[in-house]
C-alpha atoms as a PDB file:
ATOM      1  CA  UNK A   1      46.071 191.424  41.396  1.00  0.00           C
ATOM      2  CA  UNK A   2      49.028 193.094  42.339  1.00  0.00           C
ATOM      3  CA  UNK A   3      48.594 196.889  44.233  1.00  0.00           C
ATOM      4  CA  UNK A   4      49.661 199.531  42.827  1.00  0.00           C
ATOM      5  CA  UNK A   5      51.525 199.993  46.677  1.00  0.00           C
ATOM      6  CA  UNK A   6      53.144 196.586  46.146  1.00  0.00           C
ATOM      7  CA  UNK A   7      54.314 197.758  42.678  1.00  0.00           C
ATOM      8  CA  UNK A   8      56.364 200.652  43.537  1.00  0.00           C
ATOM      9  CA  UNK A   9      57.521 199.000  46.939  1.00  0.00           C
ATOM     10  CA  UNK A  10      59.263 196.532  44.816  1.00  0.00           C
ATOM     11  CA  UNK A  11      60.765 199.667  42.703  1.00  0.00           C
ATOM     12  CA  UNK A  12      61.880 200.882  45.562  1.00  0.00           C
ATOM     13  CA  UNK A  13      63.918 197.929  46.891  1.00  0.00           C
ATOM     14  CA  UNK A  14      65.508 197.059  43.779  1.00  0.00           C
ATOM     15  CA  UNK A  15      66.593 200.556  43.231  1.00  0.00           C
ATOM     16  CA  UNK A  16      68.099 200.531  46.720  1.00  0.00           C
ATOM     17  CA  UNK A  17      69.824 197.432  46.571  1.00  0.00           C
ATOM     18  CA  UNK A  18      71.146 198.122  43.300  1.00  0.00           C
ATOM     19  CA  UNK A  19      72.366 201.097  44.757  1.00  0.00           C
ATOM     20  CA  UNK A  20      73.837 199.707  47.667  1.00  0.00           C
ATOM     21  CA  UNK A  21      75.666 197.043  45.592  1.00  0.00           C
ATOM     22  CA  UNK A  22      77.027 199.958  43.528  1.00  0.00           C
ATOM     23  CA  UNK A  23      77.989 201.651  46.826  1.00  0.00           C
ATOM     24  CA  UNK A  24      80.055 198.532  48.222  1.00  0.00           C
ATOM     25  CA  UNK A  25      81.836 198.036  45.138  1.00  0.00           C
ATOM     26  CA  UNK A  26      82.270 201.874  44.186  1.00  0.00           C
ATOM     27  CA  UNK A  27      81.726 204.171  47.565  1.00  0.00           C
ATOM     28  CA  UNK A  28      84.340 205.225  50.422  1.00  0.00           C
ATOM     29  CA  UNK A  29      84.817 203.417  53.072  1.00  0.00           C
ATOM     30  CA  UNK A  30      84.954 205.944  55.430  1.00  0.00           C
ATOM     31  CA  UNK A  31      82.917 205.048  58.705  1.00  0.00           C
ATOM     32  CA  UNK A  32      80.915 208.319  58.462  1.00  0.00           C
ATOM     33  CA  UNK A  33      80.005 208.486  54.912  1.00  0.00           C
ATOM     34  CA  UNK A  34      78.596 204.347  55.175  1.00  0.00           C
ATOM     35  CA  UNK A  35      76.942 205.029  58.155  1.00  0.00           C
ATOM     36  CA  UNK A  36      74.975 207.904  56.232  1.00  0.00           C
ATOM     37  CA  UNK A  37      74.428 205.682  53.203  1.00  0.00           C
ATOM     38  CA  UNK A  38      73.258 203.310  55.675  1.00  0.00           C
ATOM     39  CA  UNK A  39      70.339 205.283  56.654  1.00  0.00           C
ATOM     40  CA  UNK A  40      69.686 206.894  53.756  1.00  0.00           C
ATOM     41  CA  UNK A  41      68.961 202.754  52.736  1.00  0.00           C
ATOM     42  CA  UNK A  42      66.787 202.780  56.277  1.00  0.00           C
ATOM     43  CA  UNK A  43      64.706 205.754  54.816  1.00  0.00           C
ATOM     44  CA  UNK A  44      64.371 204.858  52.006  1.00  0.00           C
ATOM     45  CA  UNK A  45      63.564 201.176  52.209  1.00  0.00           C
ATOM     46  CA  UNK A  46      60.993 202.097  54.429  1.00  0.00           C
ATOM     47  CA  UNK A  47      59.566 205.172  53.678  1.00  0.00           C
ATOM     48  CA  UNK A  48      60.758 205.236  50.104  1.00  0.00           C
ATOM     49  CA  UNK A  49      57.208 203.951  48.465  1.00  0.00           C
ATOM     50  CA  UNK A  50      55.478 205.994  50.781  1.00  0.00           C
ATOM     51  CA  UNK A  51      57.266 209.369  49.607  1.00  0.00           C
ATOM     52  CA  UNK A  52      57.082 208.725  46.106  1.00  0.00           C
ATOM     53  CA  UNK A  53      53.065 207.927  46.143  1.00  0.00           C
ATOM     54  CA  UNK A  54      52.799 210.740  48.211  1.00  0.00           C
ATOM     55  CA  UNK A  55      54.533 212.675  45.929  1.00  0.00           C
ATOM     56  CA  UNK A  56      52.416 212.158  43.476  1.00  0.00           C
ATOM     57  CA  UNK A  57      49.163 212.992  45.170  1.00  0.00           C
ATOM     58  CA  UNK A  58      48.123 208.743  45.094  1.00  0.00           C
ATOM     59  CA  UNK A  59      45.672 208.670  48.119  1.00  0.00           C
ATOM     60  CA  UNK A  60      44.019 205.228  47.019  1.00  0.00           C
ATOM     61  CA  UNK A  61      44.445 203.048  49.348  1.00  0.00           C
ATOM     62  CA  UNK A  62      46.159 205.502  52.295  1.00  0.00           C
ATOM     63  CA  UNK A  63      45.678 208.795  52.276  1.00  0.00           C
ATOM     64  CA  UNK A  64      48.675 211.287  51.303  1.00  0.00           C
ATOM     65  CA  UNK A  65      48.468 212.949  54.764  1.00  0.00           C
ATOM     66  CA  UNK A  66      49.187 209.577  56.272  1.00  0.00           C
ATOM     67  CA  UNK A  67      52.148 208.881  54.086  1.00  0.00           C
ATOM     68  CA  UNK A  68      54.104 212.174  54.952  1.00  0.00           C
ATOM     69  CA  UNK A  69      53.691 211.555  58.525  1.00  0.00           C
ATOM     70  CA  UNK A  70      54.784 207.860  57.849  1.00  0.00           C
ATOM     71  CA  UNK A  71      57.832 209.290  55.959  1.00  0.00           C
ATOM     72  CA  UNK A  72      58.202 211.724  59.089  1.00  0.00           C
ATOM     73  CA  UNK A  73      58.134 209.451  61.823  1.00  0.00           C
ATOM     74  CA  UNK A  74      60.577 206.566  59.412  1.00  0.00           C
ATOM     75  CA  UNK A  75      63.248 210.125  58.714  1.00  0.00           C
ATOM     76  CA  UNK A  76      63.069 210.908  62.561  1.00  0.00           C
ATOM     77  CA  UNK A  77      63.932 207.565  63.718  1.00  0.00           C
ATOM     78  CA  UNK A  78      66.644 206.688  61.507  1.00  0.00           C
ATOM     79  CA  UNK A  79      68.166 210.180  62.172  1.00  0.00           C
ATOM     80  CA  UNK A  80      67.743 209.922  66.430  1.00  0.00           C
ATOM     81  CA  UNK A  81      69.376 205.774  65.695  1.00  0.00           C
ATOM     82  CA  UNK A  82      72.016 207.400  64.092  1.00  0.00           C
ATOM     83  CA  UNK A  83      72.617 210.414  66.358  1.00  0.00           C
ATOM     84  CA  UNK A  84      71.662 208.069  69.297  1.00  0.00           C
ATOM     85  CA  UNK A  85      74.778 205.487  68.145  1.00  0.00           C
ATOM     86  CA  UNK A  86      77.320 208.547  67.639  1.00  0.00           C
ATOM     87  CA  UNK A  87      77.006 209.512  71.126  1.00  0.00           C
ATOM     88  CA  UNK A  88      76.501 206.263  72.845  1.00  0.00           C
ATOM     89  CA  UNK A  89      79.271 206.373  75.460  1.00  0.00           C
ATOM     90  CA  UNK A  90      77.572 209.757  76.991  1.00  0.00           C
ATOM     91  CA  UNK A  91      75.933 209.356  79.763  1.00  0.00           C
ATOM     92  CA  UNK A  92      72.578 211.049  81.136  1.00  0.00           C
ATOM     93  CA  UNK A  93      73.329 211.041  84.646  1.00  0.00           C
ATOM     94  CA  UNK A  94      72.651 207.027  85.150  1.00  0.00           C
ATOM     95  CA  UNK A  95      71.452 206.467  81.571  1.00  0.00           C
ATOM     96  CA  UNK A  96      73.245 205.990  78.365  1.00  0.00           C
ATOM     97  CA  UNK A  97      72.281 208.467  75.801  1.00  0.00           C
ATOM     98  CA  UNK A  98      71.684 206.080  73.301  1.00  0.00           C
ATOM     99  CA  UNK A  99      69.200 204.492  75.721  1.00  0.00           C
ATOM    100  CA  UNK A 100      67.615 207.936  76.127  1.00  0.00           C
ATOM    101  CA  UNK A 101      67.367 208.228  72.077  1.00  0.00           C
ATOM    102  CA  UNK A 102      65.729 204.334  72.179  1.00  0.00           C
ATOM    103  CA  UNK A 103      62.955 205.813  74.692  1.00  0.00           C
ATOM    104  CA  UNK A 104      62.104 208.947  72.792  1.00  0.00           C
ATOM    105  CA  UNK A 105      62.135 206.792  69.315  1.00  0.00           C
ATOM    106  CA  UNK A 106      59.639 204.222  71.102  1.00  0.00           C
ATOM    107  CA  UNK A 107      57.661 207.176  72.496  1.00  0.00           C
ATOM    108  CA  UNK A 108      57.391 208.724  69.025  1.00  0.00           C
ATOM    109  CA  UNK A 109      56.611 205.618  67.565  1.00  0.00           C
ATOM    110  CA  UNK A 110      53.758 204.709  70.160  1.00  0.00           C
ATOM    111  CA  UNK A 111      51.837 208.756  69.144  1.00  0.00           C
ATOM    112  CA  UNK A 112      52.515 208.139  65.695  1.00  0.00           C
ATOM    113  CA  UNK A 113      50.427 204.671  66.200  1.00  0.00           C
ATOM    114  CA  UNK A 114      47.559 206.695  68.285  1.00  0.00           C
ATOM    115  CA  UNK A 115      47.556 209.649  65.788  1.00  0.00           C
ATOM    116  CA  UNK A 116      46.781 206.813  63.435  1.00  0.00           C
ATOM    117  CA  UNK A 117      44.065 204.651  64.365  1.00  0.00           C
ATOM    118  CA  UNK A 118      42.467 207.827  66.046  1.00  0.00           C
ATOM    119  CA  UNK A 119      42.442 209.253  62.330  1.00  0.00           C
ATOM    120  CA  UNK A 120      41.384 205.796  60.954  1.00  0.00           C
ATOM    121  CA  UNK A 121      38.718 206.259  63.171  1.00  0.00           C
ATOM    122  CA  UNK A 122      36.980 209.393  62.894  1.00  0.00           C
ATOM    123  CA  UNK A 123      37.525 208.713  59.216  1.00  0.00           C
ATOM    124  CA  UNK A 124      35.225 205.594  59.406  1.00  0.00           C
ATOM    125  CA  UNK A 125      32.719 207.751  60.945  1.00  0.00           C
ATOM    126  CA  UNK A 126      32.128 210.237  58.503  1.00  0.00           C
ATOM    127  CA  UNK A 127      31.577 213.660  58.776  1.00  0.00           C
END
């Protein structure tokens, strides 16, 4: 049987793609606008199931807490990618920026991971 996650993930990609098909053939061409329409399609690909079920108040299978930070962390590193490729020819005294924006992203990434199974885990303990 087919989740009701799996359902609207599906949704999700079709409606992107479709919109991303409409984009190439429709949208500017302008190097900022496509880069923003690029992630938007990041965010949304990724985080786009979790938003809507969230959204919605559908805890089922993850809880809604857990799918806003999900959304959170996905928004916040597509957005420091982004900013992190604009500037990538500035230079923190003997690092790139955009290497700087990598770290911070993986650092993010690595709590958001903790935060998790810590959660997971007092959750399996009960109260």
């Amino acid at each position: 049987m087919v989740s009701r996650d799996s359902k609207v993930q599906v949704g999700v990609v079709v409606a992107t793609m479709a919109l991303a098909t409409l984009w190439v053939r429709f949208g500017t061409t302008g190097t900022v606008t496509s880069g923003l329409f690029v992630a938007a399609c990041y965010v949304f690909l990724f985080a786009g199931s979790h938003a809507y079920l969230a959204t919605r108040g559908d805890g089922e299978d993850v809880p809604v807490a857990a799918r806003w930070r999900f959304v959170a962390v996905v928004s916040f590193a597509v957005a420091a990618v982004v900013v992190g490729n604009s500037y990538s020819g500035v230079e923190l005294g003997n690092w790139q920026f955009s290497t700087a924006v990598w770290a911070l992203v993986a650092v993010v990434f690595g709590a958001y991971v903790a935060y998790e199974a810590r959660d997971g885990y007092r959750a399996s303990r009960g109260p």
